[in-house]
C-alpha atoms as a PDB file:
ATOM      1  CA  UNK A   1      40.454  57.476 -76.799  1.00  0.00           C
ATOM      2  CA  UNK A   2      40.244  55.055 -79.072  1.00  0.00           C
ATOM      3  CA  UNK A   3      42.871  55.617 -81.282  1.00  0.00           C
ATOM      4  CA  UNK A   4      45.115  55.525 -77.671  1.00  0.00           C
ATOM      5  CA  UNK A   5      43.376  52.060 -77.662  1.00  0.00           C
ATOM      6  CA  UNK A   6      44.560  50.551 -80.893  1.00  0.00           C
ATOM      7  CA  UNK A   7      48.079  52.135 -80.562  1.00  0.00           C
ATOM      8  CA  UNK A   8      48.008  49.990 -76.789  1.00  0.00           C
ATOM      9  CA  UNK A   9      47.343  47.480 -78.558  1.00  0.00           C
ATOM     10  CA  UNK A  10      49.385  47.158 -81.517  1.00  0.00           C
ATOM     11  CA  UNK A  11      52.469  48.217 -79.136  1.00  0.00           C
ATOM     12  CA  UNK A  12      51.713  45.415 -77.064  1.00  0.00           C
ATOM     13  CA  UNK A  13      51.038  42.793 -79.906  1.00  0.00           C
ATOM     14  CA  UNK A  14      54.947  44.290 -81.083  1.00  0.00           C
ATOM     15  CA  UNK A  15      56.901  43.287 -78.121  1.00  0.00           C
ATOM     16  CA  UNK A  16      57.894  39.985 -78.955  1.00  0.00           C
ATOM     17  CA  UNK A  17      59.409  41.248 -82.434  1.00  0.00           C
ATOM     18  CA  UNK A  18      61.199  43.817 -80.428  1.00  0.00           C
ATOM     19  CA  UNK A  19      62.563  41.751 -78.245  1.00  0.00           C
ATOM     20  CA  UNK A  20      63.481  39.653 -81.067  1.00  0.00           C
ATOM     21  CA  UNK A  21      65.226  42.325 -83.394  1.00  0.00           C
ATOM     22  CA  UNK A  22      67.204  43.908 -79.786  1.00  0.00           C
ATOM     23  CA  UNK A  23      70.670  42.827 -79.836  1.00  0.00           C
ATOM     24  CA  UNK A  24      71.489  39.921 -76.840  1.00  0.00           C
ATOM     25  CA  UNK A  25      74.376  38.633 -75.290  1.00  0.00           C
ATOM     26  CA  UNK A  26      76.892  36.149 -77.547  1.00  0.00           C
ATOM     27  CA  UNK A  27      76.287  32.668 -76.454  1.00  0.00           C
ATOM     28  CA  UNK A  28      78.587  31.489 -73.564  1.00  0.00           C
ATOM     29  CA  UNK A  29      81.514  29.745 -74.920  1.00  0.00           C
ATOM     30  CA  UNK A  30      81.381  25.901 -75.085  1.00  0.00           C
ATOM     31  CA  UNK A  31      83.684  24.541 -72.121  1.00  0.00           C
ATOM     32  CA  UNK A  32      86.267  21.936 -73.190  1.00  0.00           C
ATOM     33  CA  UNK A  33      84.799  18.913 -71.781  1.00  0.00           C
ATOM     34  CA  UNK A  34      86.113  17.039 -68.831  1.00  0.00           C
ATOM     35  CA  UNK A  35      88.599  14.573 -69.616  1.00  0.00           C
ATOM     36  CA  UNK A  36      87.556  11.615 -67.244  1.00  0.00           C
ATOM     37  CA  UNK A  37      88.514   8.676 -69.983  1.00  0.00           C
ATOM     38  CA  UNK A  38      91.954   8.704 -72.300  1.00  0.00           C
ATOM     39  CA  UNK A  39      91.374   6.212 -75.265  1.00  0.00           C
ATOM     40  CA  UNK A  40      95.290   4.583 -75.830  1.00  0.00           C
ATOM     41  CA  UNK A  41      96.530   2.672 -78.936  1.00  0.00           C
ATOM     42  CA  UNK A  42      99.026  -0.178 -79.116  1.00  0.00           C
ATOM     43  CA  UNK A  43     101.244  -1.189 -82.060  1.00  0.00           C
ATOM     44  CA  UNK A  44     101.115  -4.597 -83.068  1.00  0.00           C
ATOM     45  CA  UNK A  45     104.244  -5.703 -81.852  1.00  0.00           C
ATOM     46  CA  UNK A  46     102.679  -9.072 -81.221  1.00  0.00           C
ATOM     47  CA  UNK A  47      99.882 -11.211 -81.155  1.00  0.00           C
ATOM     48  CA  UNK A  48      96.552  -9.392 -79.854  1.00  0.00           C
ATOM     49  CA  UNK A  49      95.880 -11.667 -76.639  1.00  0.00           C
ATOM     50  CA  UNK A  50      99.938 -11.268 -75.632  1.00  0.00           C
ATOM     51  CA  UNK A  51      99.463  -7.182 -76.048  1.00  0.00           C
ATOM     52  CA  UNK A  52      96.234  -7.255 -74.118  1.00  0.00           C
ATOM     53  CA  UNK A  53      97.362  -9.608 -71.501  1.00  0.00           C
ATOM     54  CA  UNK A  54     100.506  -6.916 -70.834  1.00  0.00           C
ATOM     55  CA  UNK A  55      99.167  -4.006 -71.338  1.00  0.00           C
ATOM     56  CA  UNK A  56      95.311  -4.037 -69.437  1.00  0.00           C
ATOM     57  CA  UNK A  57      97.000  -3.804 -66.066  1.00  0.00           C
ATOM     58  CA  UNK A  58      99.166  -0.944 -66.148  1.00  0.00           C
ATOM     59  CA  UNK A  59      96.266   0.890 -67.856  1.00  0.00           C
ATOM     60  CA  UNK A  60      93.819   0.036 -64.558  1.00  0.00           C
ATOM     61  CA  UNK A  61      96.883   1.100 -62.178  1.00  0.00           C
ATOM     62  CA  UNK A  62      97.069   4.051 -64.187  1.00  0.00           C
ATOM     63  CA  UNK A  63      93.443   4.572 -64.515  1.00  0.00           C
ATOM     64  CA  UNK A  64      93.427   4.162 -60.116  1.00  0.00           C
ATOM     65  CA  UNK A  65      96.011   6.525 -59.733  1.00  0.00           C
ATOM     66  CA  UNK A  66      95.454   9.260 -62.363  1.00  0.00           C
ATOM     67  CA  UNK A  67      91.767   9.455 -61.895  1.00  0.00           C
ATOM     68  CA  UNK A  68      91.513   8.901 -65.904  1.00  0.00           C
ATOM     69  CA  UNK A  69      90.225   5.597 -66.729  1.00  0.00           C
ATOM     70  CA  UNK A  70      92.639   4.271 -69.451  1.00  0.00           C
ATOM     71  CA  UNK A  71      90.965   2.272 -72.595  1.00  0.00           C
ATOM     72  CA  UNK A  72      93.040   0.498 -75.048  1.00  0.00           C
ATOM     73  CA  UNK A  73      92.885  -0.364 -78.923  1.00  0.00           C
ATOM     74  CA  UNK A  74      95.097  -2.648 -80.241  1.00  0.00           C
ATOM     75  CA  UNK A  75      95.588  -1.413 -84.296  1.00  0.00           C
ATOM     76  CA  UNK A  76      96.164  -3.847 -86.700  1.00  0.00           C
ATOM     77  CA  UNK A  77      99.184  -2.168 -88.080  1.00  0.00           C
ATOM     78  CA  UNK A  78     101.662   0.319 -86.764  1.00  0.00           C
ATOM     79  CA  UNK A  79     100.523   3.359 -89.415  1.00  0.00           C
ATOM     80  CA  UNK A  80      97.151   3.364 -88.451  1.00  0.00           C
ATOM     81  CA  UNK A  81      98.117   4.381 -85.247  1.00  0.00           C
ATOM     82  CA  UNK A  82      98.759   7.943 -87.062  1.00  0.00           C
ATOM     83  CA  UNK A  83      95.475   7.603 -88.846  1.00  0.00           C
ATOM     84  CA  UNK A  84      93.500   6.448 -85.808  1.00  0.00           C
ATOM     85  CA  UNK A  85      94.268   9.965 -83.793  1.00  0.00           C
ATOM     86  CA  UNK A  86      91.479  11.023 -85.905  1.00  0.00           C
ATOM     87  CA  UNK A  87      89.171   8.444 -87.328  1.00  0.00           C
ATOM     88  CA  UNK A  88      89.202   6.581 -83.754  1.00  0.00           C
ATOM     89  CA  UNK A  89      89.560   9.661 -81.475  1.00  0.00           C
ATOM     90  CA  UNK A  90      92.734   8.439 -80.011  1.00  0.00           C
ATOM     91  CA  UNK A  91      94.387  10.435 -77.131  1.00  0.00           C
ATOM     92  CA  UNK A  92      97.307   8.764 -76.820  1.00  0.00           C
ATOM     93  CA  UNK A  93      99.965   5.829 -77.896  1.00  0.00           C
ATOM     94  CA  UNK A  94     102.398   3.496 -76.495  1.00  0.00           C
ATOM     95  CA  UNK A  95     104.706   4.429 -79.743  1.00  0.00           C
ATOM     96  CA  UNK A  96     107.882   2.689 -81.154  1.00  0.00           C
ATOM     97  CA  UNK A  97     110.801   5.514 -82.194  1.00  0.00           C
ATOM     98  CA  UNK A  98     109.801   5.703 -85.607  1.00  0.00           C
ATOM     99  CA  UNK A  99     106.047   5.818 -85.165  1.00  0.00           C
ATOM    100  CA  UNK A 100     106.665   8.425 -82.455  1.00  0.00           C
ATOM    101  CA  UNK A 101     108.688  10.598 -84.730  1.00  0.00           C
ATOM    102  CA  UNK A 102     106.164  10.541 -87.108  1.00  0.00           C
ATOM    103  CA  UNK A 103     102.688  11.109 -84.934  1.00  0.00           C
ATOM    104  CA  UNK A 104     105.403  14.046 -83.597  1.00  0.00           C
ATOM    105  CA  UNK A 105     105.898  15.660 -86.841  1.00  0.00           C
ATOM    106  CA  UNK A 106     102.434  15.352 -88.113  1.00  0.00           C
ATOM    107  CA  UNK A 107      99.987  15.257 -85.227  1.00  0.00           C
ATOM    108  CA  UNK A 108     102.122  16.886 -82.313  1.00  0.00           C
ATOM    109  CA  UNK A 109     101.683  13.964 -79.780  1.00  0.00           C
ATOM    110  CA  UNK A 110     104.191  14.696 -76.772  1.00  0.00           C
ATOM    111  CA  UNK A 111     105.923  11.824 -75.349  1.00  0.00           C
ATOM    112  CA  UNK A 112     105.867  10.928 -71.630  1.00  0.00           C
ATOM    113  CA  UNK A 113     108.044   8.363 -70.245  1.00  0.00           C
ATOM    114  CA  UNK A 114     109.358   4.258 -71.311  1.00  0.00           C
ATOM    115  CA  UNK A 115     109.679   1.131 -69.436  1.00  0.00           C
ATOM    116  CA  UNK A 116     112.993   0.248 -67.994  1.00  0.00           C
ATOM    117  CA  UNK A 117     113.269  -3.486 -68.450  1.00  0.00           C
ATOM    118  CA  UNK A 118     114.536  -5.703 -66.091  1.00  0.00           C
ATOM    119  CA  UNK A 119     117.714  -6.081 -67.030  1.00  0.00           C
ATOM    120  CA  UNK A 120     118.037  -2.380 -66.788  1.00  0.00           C
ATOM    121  CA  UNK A 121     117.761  -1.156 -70.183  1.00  0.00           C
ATOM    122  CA  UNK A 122     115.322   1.327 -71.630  1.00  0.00           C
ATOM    123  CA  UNK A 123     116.448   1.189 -75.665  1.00  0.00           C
ATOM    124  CA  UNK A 124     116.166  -1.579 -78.182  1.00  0.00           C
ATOM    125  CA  UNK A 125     117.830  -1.569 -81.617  1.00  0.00           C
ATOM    126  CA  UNK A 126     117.198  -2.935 -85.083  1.00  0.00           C
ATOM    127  CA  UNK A 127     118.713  -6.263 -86.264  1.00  0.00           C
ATOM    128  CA  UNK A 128     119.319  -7.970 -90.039  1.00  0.00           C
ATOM    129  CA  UNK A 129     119.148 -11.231 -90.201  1.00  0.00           C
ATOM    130  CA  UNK A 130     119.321 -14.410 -91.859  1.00  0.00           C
ATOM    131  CA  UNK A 131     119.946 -18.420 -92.459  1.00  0.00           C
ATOM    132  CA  UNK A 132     123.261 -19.653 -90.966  1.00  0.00           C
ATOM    133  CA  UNK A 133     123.207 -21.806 -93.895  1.00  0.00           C
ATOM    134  CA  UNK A 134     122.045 -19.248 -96.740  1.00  0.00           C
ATOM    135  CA  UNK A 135     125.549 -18.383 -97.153  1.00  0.00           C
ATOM    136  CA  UNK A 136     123.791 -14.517 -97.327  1.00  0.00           C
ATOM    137  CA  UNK A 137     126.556 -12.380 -95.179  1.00  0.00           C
ATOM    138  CA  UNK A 138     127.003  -8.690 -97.055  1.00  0.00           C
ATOM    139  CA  UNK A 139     124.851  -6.354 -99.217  1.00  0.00           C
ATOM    140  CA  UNK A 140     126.038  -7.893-101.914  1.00  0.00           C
ATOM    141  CA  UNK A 141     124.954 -11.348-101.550  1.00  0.00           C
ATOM    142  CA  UNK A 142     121.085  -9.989-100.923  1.00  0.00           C
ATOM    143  CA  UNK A 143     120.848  -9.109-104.577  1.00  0.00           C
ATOM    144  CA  UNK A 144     117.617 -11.400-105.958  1.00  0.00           C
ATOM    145  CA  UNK A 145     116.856 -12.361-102.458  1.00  0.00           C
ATOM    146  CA  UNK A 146     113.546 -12.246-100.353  1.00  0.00           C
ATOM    147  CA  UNK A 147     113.572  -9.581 -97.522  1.00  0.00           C
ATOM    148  CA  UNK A 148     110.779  -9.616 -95.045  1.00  0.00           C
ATOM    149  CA  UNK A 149     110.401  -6.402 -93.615  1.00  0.00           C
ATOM    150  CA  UNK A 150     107.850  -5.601 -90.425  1.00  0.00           C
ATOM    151  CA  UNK A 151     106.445  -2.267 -90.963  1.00  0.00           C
ATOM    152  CA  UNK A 152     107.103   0.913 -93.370  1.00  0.00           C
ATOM    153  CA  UNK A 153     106.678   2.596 -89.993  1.00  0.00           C
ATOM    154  CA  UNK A 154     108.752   0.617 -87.978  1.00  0.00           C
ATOM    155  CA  UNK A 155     112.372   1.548 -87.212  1.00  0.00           C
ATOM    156  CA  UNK A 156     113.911  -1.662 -86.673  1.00  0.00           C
ATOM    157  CA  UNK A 157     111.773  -3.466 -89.222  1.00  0.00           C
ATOM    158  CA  UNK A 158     112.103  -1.046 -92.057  1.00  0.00           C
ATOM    159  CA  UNK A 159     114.076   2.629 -91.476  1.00  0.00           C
ATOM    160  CA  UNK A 160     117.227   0.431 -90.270  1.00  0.00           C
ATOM    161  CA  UNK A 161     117.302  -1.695 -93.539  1.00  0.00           C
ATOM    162  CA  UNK A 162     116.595   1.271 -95.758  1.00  0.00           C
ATOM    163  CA  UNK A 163     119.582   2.988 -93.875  1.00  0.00           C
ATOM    164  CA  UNK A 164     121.727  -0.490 -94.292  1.00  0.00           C
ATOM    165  CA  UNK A 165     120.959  -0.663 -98.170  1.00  0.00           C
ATOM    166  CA  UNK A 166     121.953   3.145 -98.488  1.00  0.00           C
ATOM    167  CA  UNK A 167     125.218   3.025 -96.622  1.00  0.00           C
ATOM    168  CA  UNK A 168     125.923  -0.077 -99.234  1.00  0.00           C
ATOM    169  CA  UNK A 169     125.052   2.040-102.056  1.00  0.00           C
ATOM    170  CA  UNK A 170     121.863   0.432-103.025  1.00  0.00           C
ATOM    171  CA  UNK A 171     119.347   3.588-103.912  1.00  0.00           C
ATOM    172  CA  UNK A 172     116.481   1.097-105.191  1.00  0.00           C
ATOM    173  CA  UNK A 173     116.393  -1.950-103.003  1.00  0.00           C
ATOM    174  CA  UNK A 174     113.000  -3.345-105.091  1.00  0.00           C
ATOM    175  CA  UNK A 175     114.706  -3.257-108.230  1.00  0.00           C
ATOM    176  CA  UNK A 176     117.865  -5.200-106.429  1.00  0.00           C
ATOM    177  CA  UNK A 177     115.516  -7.695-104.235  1.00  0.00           C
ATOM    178  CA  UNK A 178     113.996 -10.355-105.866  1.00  0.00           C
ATOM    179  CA  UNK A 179     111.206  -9.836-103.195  1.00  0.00           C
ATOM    180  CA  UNK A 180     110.324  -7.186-100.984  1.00  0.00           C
ATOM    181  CA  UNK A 181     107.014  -7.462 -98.392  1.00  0.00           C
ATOM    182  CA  UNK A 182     105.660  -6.849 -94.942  1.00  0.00           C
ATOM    183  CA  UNK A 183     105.387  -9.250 -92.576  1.00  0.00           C
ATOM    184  CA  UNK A 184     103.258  -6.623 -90.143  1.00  0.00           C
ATOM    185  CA  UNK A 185     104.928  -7.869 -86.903  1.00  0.00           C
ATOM    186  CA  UNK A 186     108.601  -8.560 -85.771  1.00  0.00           C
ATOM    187  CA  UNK A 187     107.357 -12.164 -84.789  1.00  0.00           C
ATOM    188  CA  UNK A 188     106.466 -12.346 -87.998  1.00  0.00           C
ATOM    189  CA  UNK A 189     109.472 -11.052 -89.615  1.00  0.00           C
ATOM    190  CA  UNK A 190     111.472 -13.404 -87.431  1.00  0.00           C
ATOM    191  CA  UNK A 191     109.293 -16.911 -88.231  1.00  0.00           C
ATOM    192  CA  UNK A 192     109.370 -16.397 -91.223  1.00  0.00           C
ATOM    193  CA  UNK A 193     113.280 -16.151 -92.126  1.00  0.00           C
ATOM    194  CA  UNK A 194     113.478 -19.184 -89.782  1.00  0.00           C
ATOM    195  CA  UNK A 195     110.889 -20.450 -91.765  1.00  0.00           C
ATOM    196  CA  UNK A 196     112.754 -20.088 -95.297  1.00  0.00           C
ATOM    197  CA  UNK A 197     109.392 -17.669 -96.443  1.00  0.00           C
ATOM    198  CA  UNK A 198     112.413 -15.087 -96.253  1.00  0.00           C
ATOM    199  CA  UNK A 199     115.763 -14.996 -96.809  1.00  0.00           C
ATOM    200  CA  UNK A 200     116.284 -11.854 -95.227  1.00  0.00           C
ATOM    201  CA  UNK A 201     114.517 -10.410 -92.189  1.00  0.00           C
ATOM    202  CA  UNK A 202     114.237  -7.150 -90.108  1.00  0.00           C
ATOM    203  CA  UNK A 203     113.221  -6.645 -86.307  1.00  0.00           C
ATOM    204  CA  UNK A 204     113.998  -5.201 -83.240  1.00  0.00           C
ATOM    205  CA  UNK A 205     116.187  -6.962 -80.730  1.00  0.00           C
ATOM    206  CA  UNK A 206     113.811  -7.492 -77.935  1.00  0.00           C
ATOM    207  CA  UNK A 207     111.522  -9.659 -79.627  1.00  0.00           C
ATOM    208  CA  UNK A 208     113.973 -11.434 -81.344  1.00  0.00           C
ATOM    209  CA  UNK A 209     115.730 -12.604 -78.093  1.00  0.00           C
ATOM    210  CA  UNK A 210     112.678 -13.163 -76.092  1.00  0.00           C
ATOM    211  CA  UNK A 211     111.634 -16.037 -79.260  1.00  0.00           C
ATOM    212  CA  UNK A 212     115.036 -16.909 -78.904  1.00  0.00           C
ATOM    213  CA  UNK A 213     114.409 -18.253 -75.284  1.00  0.00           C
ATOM    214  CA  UNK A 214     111.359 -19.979 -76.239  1.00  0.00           C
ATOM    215  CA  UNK A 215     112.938 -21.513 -79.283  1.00  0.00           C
ATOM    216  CA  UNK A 216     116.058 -22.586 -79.776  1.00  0.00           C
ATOM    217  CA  UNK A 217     116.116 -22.724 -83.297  1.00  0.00           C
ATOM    218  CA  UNK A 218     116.366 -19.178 -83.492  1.00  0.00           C
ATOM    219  CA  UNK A 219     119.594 -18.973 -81.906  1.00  0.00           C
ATOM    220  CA  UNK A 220     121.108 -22.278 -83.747  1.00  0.00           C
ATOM    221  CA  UNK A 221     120.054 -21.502 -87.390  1.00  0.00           C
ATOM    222  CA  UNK A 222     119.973 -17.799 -87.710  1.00  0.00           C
ATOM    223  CA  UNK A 223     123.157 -14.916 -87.618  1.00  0.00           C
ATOM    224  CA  UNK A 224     122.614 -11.291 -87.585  1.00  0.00           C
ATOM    225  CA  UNK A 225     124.209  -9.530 -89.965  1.00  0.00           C
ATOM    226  CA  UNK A 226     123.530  -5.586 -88.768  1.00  0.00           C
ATOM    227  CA  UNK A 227     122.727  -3.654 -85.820  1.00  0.00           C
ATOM    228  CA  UNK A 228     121.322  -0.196 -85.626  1.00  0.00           C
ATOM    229  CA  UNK A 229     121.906   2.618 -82.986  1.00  0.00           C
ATOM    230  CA  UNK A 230     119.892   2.173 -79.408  1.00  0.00           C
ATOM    231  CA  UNK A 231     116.422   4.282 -79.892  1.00  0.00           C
ATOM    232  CA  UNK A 232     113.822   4.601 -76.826  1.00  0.00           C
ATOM    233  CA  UNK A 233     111.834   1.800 -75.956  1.00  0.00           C
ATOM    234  CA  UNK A 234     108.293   1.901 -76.390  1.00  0.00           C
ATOM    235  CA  UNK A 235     107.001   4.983 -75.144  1.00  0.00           C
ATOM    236  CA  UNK A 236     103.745   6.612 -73.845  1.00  0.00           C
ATOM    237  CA  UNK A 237     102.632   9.741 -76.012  1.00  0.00           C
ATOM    238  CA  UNK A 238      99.759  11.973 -75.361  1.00  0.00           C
ATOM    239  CA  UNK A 239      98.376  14.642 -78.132  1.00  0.00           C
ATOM    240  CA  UNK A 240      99.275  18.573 -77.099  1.00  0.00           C
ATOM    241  CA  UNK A 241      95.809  19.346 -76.272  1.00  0.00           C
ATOM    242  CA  UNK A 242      95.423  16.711 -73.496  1.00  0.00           C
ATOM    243  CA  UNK A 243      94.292  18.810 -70.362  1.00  0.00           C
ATOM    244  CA  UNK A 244      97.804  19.338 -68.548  1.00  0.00           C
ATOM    245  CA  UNK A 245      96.373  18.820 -64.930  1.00  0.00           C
ATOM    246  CA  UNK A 246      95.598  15.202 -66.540  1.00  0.00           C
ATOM    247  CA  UNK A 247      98.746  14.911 -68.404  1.00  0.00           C
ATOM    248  CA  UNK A 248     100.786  15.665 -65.043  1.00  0.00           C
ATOM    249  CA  UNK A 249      98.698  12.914 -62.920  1.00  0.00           C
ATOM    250  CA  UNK A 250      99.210  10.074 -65.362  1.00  0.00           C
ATOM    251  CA  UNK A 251     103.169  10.914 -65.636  1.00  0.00           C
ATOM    252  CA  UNK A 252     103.674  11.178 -61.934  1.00  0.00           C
ATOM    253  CA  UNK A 253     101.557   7.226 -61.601  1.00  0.00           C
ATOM    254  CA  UNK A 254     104.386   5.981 -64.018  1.00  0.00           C
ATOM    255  CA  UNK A 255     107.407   7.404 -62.459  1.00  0.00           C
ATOM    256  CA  UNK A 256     106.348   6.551 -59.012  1.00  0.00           C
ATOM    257  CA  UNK A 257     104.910   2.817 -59.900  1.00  0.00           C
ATOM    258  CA  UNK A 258     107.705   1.406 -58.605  1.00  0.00           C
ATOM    259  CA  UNK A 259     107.963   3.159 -55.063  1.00  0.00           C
ATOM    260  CA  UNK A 260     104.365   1.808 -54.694  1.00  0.00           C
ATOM    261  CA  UNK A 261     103.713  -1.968 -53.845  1.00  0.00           C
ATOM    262  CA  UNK A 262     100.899  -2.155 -56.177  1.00  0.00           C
ATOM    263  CA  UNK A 263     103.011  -0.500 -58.559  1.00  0.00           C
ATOM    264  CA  UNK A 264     105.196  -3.067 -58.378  1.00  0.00           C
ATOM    265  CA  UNK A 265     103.277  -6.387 -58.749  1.00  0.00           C
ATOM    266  CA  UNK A 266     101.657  -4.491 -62.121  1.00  0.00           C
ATOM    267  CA  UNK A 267     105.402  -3.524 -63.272  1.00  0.00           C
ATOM    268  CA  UNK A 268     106.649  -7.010 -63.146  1.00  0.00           C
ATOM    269  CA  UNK A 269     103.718  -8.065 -64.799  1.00  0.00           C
ATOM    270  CA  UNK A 270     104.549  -6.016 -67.275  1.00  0.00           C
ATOM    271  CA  UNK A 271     108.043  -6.501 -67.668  1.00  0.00           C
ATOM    272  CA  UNK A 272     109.516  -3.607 -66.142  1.00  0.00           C
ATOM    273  CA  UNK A 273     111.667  -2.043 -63.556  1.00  0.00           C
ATOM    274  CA  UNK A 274     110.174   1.478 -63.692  1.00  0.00           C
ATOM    275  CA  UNK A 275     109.358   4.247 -66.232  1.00  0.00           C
ATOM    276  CA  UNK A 276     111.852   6.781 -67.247  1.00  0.00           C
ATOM    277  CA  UNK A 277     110.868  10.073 -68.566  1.00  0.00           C
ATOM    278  CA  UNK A 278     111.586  10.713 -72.107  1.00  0.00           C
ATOM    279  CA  UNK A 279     112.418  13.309 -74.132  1.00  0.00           C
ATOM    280  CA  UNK A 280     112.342  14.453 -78.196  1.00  0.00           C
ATOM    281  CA  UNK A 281     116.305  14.711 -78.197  1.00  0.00           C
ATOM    282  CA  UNK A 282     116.523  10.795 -77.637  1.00  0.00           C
ATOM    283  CA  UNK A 283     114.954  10.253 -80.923  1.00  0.00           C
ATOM    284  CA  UNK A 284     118.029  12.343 -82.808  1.00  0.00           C
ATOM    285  CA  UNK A 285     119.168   8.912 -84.468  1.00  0.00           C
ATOM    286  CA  UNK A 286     115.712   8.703 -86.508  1.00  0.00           C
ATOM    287  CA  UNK A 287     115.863  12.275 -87.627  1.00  0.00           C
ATOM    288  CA  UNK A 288     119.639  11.146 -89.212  1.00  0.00           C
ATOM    289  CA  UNK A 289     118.421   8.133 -90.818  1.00  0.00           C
ATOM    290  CA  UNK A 290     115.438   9.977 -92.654  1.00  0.00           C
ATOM    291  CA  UNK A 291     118.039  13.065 -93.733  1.00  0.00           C
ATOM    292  CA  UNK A 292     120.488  10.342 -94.755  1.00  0.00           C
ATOM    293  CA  UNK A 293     117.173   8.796 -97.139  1.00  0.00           C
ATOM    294  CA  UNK A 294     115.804  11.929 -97.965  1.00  0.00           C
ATOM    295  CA  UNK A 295     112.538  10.883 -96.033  1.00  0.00           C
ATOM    296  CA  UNK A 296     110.441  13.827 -95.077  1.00  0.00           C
ATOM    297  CA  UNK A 297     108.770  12.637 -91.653  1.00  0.00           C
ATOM    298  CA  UNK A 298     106.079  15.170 -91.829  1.00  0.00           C
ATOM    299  CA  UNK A 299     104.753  14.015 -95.326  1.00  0.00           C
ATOM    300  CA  UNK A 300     106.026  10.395 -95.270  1.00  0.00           C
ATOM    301  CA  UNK A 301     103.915   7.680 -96.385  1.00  0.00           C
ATOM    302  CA  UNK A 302     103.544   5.290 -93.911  1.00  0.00           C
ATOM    303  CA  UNK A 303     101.012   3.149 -95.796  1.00  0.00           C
ATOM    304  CA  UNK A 304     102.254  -0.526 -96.637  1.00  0.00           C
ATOM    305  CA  UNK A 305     102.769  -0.832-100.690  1.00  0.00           C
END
């Protein structure tokens, strides 16, 4: 009887460890987390307040409509917008063509749809430019000069130059420059030709004609010298993994802002007509300029020298 005791006992006192050692279920897999806020960067284009002051209300209209509240973060240059998808958690971008190309290529960000302006255009293209009166009107006469470039990931400020000094058979345009740097906006690029910092400048043609209507001077003491091809206009990209439910609902609030009176007042704030869905193919002309020099977009650095 007593022996039946202890062996009671010590079976009891053994449970736990059993119940330990038996084998349980697998732990439920974590669910993907409920995307209720989309954090969105923006290129610096222009000046901070001007980007802010555009951008803010489309984001709340989209945030209304979409059900995702829409958070901005203006970068301070237009790489880090490839480096902030990870360091800053970014979901998305408004992107220019080249920036796009690359997030594409190495991060797999999808692009959704571009502003149609109001003079019913939904492209922009790269311009060269100088002095009227720096006598500076080929390839040729650039040798020893200053160029003022915007961006190395900017395709008006940087691609379209690199693609003008290959076509004139310039293969190291450092060596040939006297002066090569980064103004890190177009404004910038633009003031500071005006400005004789530059001889030479890069940009994209909507910013250069919008500071054209503001000032003058632009218009009177400047020629451009080169266009590039039309690329997209600035265009929303979300990463792949972006829940598609969400995806869907913040595409259908920017093709149907303009049917929608709200819509409306927030688009001509902006700028805009309407948004146009976009697609890869309409970036072809930045996949020939990087073939033409040998620039491999999924291992390009971006990063200012």
């Amino acid at each position: 009887m007593q022996k039946r005791l202890i062996v009671l006992t010590l079976f009891v006192l053994c449970l736990p460890l059993f119940a330990a050692c038996s084998p349980q279920e697998p732990p439920a897999r974590a669910k993907k987390p409920h995307v209720d806020n989309l954090l969105i960067g923006l290129i610096p284009e222009q000046n901070i307040f001007s980007q802010m002051e555009r951008y803010e209300p489309l984001m709340a209209y989209l945030g209304r409509k979409s059900g995702t509240k829409m958070k901005l973060k203006i970068l301070p240059r237009y790489g880090n917008i490839v480096d902030n998808f990870n360091t800053s958690g970014l979901d998305g971008a408004f992107f220019g063509s080249f920036t796009y190309m690359l997030a594409h290529a190495k991060i797999g960000v999808e692009v959704l749809a571009r502003p149609v302006s109001p003079d019913n255009t939904s492209t922009y293209y790269g311009l060269i430019f100088v002095r009227k009166d720096s006598r500076i009107r080929t390839a040729r006469d650039m040798k020893g000069k200053r160029f003022a470039f915007v961006d190395k990931a900017t395709t008006a400020g940087y691609l379209l130059p690199l693609e003008y000094f290959h076509k004139n058979g310039i293969s190291n345009y450092k060596g040939y420059l006297k002066e090569a740097y980064f103004a890190g906006t177009h404004e910038g690029a633009i003031y500071d030709v005006l400005n004789r910092k530059a001889d030479i400048g890069a940009a994209k043609n909507t910013v250069f004609h919008r500071l054209a209507k503001a000032d003058p001077r632009i218009m009177k003491e400047m020629i451009v010298l080169e266009r590039s091809p039309d690329v997209p206009e600035n265009a929303l990209a979300l990463r792949k993994d972006i829940d598609a439910s969400v995806r869907g609902r913040v595409m259908d609030a920017l093709l149907k802002m303009h049917l929608d009176p709200d819509g409306r007042k927030v688009l001509e704030q902006f700028g805009a007509q309407r948004f146009i869905e976009t697609r890869n193919e309409e970036y072809d002309i930045i996949v020939k300029y990087a073939v033409d020099i040998h620039l491999n977009l999924s291992t390009y650095d971006y990063k200012n020298d």
